[in-house]
N, C-alpha and C. Protein backbone atom coordinates (compact mmCIF):
# COMPACT_ATOMS: atom_id res chain seq x y z
N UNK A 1 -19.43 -13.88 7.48
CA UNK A 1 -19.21 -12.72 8.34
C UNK A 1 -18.40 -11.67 7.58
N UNK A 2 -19.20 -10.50 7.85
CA UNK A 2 -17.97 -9.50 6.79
C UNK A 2 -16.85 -9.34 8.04
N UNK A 3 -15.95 -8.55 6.81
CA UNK A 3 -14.91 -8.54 7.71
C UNK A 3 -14.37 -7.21 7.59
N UNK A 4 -13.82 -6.51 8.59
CA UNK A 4 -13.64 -5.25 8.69
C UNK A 4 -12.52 -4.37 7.67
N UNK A 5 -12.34 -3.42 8.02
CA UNK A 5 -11.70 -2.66 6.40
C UNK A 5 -10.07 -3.10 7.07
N UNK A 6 -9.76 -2.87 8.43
CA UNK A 6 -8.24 -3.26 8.61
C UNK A 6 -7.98 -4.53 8.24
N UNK A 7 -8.75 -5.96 8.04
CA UNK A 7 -8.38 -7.36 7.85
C UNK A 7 -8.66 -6.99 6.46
N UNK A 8 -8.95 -6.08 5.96
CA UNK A 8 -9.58 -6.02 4.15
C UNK A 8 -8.56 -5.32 4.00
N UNK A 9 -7.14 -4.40 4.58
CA UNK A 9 -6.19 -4.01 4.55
C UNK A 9 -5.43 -4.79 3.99
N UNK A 10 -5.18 -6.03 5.51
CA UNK A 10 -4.31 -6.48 5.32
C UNK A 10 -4.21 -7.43 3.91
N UNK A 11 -4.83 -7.59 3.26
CA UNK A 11 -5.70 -8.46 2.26
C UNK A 11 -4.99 -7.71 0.85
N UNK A 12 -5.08 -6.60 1.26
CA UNK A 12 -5.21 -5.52 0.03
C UNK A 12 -3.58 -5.98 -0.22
N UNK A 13 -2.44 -5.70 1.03
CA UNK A 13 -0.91 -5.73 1.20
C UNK A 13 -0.71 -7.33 0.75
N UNK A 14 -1.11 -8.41 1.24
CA UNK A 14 -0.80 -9.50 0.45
C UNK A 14 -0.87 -9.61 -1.00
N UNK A 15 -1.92 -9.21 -1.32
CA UNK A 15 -2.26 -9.04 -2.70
C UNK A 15 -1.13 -8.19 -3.88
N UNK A 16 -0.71 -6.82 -3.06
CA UNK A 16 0.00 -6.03 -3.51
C UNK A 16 1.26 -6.42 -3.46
N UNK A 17 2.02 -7.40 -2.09
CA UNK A 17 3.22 -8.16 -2.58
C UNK A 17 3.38 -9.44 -3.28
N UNK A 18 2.39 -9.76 -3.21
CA UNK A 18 2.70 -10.75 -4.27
C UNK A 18 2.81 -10.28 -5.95
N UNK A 19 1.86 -9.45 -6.28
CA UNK A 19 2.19 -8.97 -7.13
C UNK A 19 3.64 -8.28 -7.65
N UNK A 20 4.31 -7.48 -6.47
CA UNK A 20 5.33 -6.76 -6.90
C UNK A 20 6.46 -8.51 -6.56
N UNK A 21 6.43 -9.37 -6.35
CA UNK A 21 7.17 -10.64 -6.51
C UNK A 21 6.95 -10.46 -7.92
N UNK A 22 6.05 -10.80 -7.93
CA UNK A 22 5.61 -11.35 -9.47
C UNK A 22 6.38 -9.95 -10.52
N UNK A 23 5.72 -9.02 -10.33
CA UNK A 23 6.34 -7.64 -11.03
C UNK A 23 8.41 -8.11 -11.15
N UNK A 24 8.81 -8.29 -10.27
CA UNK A 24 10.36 -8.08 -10.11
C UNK A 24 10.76 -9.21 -10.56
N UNK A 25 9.72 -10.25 -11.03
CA UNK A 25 10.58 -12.08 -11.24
C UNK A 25 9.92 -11.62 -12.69
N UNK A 26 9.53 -10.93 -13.72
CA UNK A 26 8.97 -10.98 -14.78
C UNK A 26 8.04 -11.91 -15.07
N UNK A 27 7.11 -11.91 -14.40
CA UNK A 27 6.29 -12.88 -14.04
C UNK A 27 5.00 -12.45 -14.80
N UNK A 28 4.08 -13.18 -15.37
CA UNK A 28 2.89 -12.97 -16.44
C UNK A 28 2.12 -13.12 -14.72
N UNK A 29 0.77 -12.44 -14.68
CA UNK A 29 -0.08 -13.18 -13.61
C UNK A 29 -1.67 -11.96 -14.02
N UNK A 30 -2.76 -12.90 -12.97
CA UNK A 30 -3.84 -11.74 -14.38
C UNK A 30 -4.44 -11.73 -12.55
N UNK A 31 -4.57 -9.96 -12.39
CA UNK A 31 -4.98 -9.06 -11.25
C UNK A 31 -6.07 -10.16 -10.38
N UNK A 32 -7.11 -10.52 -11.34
CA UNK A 32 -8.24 -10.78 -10.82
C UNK A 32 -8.08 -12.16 -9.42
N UNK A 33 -7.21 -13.08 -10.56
CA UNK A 33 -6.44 -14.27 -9.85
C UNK A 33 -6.21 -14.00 -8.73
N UNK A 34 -5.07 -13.15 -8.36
CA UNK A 34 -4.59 -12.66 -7.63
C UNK A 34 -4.96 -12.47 -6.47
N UNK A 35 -6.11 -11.69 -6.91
CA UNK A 35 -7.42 -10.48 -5.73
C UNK A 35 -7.99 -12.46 -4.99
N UNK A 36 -8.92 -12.96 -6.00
CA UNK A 36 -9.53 -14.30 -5.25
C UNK A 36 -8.63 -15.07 -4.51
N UNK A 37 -7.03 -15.33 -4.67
CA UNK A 37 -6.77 -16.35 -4.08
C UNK A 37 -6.94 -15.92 -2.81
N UNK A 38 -6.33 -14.48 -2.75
CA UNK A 38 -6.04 -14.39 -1.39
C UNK A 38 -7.52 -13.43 -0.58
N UNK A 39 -8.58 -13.02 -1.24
CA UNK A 39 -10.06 -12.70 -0.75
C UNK A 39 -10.77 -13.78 -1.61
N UNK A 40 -11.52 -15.13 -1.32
CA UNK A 40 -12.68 -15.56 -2.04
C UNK A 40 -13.60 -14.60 -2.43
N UNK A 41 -13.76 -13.85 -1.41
CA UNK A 41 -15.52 -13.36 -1.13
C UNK A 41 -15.38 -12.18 -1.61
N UNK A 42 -15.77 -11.38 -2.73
CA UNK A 42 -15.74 -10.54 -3.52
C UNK A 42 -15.94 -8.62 -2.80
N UNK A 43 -14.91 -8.37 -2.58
CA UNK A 43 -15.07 -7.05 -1.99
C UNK A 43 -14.63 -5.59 -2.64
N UNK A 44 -15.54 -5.33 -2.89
CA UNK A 44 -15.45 -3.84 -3.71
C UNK A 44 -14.19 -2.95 -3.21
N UNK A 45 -13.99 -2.89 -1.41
CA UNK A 45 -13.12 -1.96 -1.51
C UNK A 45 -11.39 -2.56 -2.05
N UNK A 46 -11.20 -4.25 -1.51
CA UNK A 46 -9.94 -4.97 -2.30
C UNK A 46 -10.08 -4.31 -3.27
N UNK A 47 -10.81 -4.80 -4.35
CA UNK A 47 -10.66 -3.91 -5.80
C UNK A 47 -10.00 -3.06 -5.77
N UNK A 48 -10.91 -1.59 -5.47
CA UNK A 48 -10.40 -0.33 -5.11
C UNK A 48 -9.25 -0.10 -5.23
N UNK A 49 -8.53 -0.46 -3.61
CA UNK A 49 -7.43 -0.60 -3.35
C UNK A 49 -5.75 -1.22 -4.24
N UNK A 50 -6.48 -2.86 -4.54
CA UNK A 50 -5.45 -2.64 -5.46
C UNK A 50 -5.40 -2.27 -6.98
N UNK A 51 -6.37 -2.16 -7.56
CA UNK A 51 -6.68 -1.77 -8.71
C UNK A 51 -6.27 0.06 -8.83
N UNK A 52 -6.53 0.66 -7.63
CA UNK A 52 -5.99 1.70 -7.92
C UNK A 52 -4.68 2.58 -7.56
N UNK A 53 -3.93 1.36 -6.58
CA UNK A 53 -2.74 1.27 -6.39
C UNK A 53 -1.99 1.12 -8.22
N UNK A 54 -2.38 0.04 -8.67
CA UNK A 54 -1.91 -0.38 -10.13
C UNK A 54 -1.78 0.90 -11.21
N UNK A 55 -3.16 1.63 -11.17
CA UNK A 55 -3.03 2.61 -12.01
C UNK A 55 -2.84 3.79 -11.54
N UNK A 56 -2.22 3.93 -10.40
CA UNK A 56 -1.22 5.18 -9.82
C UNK A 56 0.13 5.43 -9.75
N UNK A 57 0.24 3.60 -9.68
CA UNK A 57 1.79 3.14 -9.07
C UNK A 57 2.89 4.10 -9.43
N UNK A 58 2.93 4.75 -10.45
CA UNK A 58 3.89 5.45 -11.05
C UNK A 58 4.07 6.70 -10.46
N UNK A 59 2.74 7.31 -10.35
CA UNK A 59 2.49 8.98 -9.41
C UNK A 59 2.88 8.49 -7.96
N UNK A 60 2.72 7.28 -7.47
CA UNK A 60 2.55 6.96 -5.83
C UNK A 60 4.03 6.50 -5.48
N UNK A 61 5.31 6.17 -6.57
CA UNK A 61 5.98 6.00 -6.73
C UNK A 61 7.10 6.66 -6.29
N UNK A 62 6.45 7.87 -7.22
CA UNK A 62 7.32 8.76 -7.52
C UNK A 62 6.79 9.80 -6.03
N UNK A 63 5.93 9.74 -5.61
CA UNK A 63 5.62 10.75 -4.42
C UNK A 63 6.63 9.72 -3.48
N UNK A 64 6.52 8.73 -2.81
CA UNK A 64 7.03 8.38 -2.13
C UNK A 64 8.91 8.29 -2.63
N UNK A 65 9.00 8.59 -3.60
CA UNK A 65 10.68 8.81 -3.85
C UNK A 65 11.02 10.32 -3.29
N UNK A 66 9.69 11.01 -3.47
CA UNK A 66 10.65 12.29 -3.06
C UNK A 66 10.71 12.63 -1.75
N UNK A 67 10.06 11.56 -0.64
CA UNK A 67 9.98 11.44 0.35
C UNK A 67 11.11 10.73 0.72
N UNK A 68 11.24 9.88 0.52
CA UNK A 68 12.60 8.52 0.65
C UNK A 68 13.56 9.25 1.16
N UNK A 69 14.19 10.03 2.06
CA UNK A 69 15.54 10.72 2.18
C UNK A 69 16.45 9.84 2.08
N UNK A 70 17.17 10.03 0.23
CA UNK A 70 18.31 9.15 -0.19
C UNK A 70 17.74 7.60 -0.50
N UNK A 71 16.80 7.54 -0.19
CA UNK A 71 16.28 5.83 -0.71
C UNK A 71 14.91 6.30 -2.30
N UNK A 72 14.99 5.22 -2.53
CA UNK A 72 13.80 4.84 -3.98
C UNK A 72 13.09 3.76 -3.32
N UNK A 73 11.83 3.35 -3.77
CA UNK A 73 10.49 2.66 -3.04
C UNK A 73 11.28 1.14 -3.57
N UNK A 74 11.82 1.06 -4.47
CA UNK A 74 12.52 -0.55 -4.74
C UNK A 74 13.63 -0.86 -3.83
N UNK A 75 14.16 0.17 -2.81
CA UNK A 75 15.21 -0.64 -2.17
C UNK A 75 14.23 -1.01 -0.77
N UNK A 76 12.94 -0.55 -0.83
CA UNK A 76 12.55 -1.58 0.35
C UNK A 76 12.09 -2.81 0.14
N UNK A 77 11.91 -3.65 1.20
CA UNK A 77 11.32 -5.04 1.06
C UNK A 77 9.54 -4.71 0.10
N UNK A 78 9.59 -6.14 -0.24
CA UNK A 78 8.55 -6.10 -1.38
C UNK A 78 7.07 -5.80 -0.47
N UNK A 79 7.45 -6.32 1.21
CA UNK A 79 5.87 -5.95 1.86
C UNK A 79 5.92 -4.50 2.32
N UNK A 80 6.89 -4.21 2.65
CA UNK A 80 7.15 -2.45 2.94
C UNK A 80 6.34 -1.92 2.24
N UNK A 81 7.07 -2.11 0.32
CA UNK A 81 6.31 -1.49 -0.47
C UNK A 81 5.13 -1.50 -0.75
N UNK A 82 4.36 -2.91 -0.65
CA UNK A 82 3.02 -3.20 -0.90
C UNK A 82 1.98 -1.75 0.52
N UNK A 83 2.99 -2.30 1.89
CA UNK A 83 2.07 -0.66 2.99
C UNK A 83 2.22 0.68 2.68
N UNK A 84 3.45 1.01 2.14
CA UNK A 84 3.78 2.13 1.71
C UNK A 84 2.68 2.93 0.40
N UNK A 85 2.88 1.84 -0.85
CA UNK A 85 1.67 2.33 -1.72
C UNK A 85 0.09 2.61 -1.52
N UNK A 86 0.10 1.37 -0.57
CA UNK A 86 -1.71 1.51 -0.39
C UNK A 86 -1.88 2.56 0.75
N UNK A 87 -0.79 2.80 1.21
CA UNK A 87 -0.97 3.99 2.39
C UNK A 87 -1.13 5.25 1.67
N UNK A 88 0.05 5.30 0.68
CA UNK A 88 -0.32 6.55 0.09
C UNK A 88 -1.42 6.71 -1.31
N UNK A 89 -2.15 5.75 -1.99
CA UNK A 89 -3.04 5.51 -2.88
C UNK A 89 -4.49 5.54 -1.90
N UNK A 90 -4.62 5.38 -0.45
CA UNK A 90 -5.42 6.12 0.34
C UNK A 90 -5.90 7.48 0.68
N UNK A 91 -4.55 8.09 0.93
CA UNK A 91 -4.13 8.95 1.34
C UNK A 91 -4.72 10.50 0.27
N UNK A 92 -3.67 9.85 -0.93
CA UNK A 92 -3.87 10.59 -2.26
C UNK A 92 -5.15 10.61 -3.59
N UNK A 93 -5.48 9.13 -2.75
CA UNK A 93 -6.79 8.80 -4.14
C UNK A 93 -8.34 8.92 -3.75
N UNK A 94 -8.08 8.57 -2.54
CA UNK A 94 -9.88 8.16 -2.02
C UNK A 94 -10.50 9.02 -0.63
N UNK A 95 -11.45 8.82 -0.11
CA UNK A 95 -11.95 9.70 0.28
C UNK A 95 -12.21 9.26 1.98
N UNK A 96 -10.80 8.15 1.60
CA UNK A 96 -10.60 7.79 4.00
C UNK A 96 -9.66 8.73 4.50
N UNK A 97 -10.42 9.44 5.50
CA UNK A 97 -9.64 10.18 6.25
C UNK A 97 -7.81 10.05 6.19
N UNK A 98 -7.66 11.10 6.10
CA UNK A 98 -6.19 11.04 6.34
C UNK A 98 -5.42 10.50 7.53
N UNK A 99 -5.81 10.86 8.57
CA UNK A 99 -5.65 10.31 9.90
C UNK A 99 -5.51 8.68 9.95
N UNK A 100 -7.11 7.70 9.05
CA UNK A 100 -7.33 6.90 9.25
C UNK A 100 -6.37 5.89 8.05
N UNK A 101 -6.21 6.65 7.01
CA UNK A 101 -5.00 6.04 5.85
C UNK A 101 -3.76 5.89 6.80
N UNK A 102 -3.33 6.84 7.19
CA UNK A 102 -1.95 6.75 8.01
C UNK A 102 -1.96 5.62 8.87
N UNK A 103 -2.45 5.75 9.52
CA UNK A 103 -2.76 4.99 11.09
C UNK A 103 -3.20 3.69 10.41
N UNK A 104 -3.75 3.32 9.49
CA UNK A 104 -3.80 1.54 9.23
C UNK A 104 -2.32 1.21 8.17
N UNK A 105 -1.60 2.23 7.75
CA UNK A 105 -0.69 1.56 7.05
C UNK A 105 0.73 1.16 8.05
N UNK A 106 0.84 2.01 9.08
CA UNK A 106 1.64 2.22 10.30
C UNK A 106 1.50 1.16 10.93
N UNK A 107 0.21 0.46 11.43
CA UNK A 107 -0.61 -0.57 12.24
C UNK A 107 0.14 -1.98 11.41
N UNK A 108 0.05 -1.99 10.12
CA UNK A 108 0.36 -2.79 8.97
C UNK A 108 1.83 -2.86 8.92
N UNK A 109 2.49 -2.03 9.44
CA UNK A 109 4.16 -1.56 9.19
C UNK A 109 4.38 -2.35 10.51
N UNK A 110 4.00 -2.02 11.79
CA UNK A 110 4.44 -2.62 13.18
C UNK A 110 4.36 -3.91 12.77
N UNK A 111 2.97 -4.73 12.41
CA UNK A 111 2.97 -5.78 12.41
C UNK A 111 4.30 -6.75 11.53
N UNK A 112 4.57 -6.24 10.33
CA UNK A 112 5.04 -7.23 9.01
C UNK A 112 6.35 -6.32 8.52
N UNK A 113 6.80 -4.80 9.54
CA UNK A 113 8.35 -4.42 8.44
C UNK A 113 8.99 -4.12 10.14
N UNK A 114 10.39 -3.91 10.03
CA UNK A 114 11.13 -3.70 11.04
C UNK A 114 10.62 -1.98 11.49
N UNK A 115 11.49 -1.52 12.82
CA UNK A 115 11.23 -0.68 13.35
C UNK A 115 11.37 0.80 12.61
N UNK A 116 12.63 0.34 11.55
CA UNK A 116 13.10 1.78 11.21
C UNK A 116 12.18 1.90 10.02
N UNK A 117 11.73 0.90 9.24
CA UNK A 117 10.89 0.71 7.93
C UNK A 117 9.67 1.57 8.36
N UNK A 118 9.21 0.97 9.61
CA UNK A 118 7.87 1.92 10.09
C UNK A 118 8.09 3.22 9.91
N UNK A 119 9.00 3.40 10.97
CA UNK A 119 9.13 5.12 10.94
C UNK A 119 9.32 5.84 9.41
N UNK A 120 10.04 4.95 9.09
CA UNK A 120 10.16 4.86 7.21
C UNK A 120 8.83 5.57 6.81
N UNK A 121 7.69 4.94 6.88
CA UNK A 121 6.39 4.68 6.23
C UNK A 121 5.72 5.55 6.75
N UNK A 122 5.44 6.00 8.25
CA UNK A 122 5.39 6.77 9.06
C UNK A 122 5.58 8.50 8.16
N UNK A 123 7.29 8.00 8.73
CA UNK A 123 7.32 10.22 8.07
C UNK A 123 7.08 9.89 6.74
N UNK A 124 7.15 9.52 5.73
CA UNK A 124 6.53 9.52 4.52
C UNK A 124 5.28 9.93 4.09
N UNK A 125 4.19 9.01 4.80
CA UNK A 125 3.15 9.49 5.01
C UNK A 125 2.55 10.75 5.29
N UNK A 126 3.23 11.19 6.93
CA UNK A 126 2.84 12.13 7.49
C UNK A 126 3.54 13.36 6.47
N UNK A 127 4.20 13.05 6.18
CA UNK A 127 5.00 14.81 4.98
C UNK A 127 3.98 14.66 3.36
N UNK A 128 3.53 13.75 3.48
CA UNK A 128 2.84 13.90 2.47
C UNK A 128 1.28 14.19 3.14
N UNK A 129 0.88 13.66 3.76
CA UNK A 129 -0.47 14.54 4.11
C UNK A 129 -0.08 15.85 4.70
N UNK A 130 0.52 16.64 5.31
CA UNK A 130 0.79 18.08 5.37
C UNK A 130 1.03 18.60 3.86
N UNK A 131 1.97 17.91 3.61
CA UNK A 131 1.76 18.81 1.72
C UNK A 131 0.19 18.76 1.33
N UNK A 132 0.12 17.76 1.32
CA UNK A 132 -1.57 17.79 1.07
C UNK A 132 -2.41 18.48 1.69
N UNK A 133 -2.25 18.97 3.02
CA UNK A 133 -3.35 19.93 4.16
C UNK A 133 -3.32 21.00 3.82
N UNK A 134 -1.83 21.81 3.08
CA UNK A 134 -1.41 23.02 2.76
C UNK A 134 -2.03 23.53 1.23
């Protein structure tokens, strides 16, 4: 049964914190591994997602720092960061509605970060798609 792009979300955010574990413990680990343990079934947009989270991380980084009022993307929890990037590597890279980037990383934030983290992820988002509308 396929499975829809929000459970292929959430897929994308496991993937992406485990990695940044792995990233912060100096940890060797090879992408692909990664992508299968946690999707068997081979899905183009996972790829996508974290593959182009990886080779943004630095631009998506740094956008979300200048958003951060007084915080940097490393003082949040490692799953924060994993919704935060793919929210904005949506947002900034590919061609899903803006509306619909926001609204599944938010959906992703209620479920797995505290209240203020959301709103966190939330105005972040939303100030970066108005910079972007303008």
């Amino acid at each position: 049964m396929a499975e829809n792009r929000s459970e292929l979300r959430r897929k994308c955010m496991t993937i992406l914190y485990q990695m940044t574990v792995y990233d912060k413990s100096h940890m060797k680990y090879n992408v692909d591994e990664v992508i299968s343990e946690v999707c068997p079934i081979e899905s183009e947009f996972v790829k996508e997602v974290v593959y182009g989270v990886l080779t943004y991380k630095n631009e998506i980084d740094n956008v979300a720092n200048k958003y951060l009022d007084g915080w940097k993307i490393d003082r949040l929890g490692n799953t924060d960061i994993a919704i935060l990037r793919m929210g904005l590597f949506e947002l900034l890279y590919t061609n899903t509605p803006s509306v619909v980037a926001i609204n599944e990383a938010v959906e992703l934030a209620k479920k797995y970060s505290d209240d203020s983290v959301r709103k966190m992820i939330n105005g972040v988002l939303d100030k970066v798609y108005h910079e972007k509308e303008n």
